[in-house]
Protein backbone atom coordinates (compact mmCIF):
# COMPACT_ATOMS: atom_id res chain seq x y z
CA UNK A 1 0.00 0.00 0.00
CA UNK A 2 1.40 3.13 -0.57
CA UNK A 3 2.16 5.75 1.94
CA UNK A 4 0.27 8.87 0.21
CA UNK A 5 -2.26 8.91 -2.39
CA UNK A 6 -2.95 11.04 -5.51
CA UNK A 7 -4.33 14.51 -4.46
CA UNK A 8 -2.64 14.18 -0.54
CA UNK A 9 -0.96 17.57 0.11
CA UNK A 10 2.47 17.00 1.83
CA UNK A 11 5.61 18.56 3.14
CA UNK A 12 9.49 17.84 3.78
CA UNK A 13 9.77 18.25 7.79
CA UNK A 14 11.37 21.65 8.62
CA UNK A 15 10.45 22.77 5.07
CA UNK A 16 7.45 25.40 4.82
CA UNK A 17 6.42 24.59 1.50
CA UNK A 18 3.34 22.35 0.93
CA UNK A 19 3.32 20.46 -2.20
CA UNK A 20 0.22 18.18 -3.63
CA UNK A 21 0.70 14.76 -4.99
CA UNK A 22 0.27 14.38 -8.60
CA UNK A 23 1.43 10.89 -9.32
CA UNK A 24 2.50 7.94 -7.24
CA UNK A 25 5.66 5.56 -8.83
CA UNK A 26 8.97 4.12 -8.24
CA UNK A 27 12.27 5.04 -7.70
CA UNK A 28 13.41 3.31 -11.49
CA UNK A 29 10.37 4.63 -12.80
CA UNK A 30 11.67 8.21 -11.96
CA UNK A 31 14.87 7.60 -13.60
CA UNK A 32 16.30 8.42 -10.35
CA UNK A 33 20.26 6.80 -10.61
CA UNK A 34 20.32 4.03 -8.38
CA UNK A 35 22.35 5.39 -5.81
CA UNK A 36 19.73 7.68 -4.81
CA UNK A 37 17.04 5.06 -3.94
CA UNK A 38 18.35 4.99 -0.70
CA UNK A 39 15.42 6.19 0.95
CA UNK A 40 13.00 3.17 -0.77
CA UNK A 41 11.39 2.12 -3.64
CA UNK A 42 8.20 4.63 -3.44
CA UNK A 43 8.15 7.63 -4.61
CA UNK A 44 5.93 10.70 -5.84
CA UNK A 45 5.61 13.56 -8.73
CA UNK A 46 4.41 17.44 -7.76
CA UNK A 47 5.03 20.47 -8.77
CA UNK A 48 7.82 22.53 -7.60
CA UNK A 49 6.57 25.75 -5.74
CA UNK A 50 9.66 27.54 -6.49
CA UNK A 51 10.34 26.70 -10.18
CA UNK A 52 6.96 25.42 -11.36
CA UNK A 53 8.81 22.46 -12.83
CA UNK A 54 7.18 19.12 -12.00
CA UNK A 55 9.94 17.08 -9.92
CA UNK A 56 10.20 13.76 -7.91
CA UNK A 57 11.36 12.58 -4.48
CA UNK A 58 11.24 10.00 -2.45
CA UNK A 59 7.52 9.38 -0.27
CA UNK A 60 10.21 8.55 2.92
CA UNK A 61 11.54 11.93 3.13
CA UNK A 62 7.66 13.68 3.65
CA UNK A 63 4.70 13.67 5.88
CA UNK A 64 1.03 14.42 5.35
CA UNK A 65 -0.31 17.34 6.56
């Protein structure tokens, strides 16, 4: 099961931006190199308050709010 679903607005702790989450895949999925799956297998797509660019991380490193 995984940890957030689409449309779940989230944040990094310590991090004041919320984000929303767009898309729910995989760490290979992402393209992320391998070496940076550290944090799991799961992770998520939203957009990037700052740039407006859509971006990827890893579920592990944010909570719901």
């Amino acid at each position: 099961m995984a940890k957030f679903e689409i449309g779940d607005k989230v944040r990094m702790p310590g991090v004041p931006f919320i984000v929303e989450v767009l898309e729910i895949g995989t760490c290979e999925e992402a393209e992320h190199d391998p070496d940076d799956c550290e944090y799991g297998g799961e992770t998520f797509r939203f957009t990037d308050p700052e740039s407006g660019e859509d971006d990827w991380m890893h579920t592990a490193e944010f909570e719901r709010v």
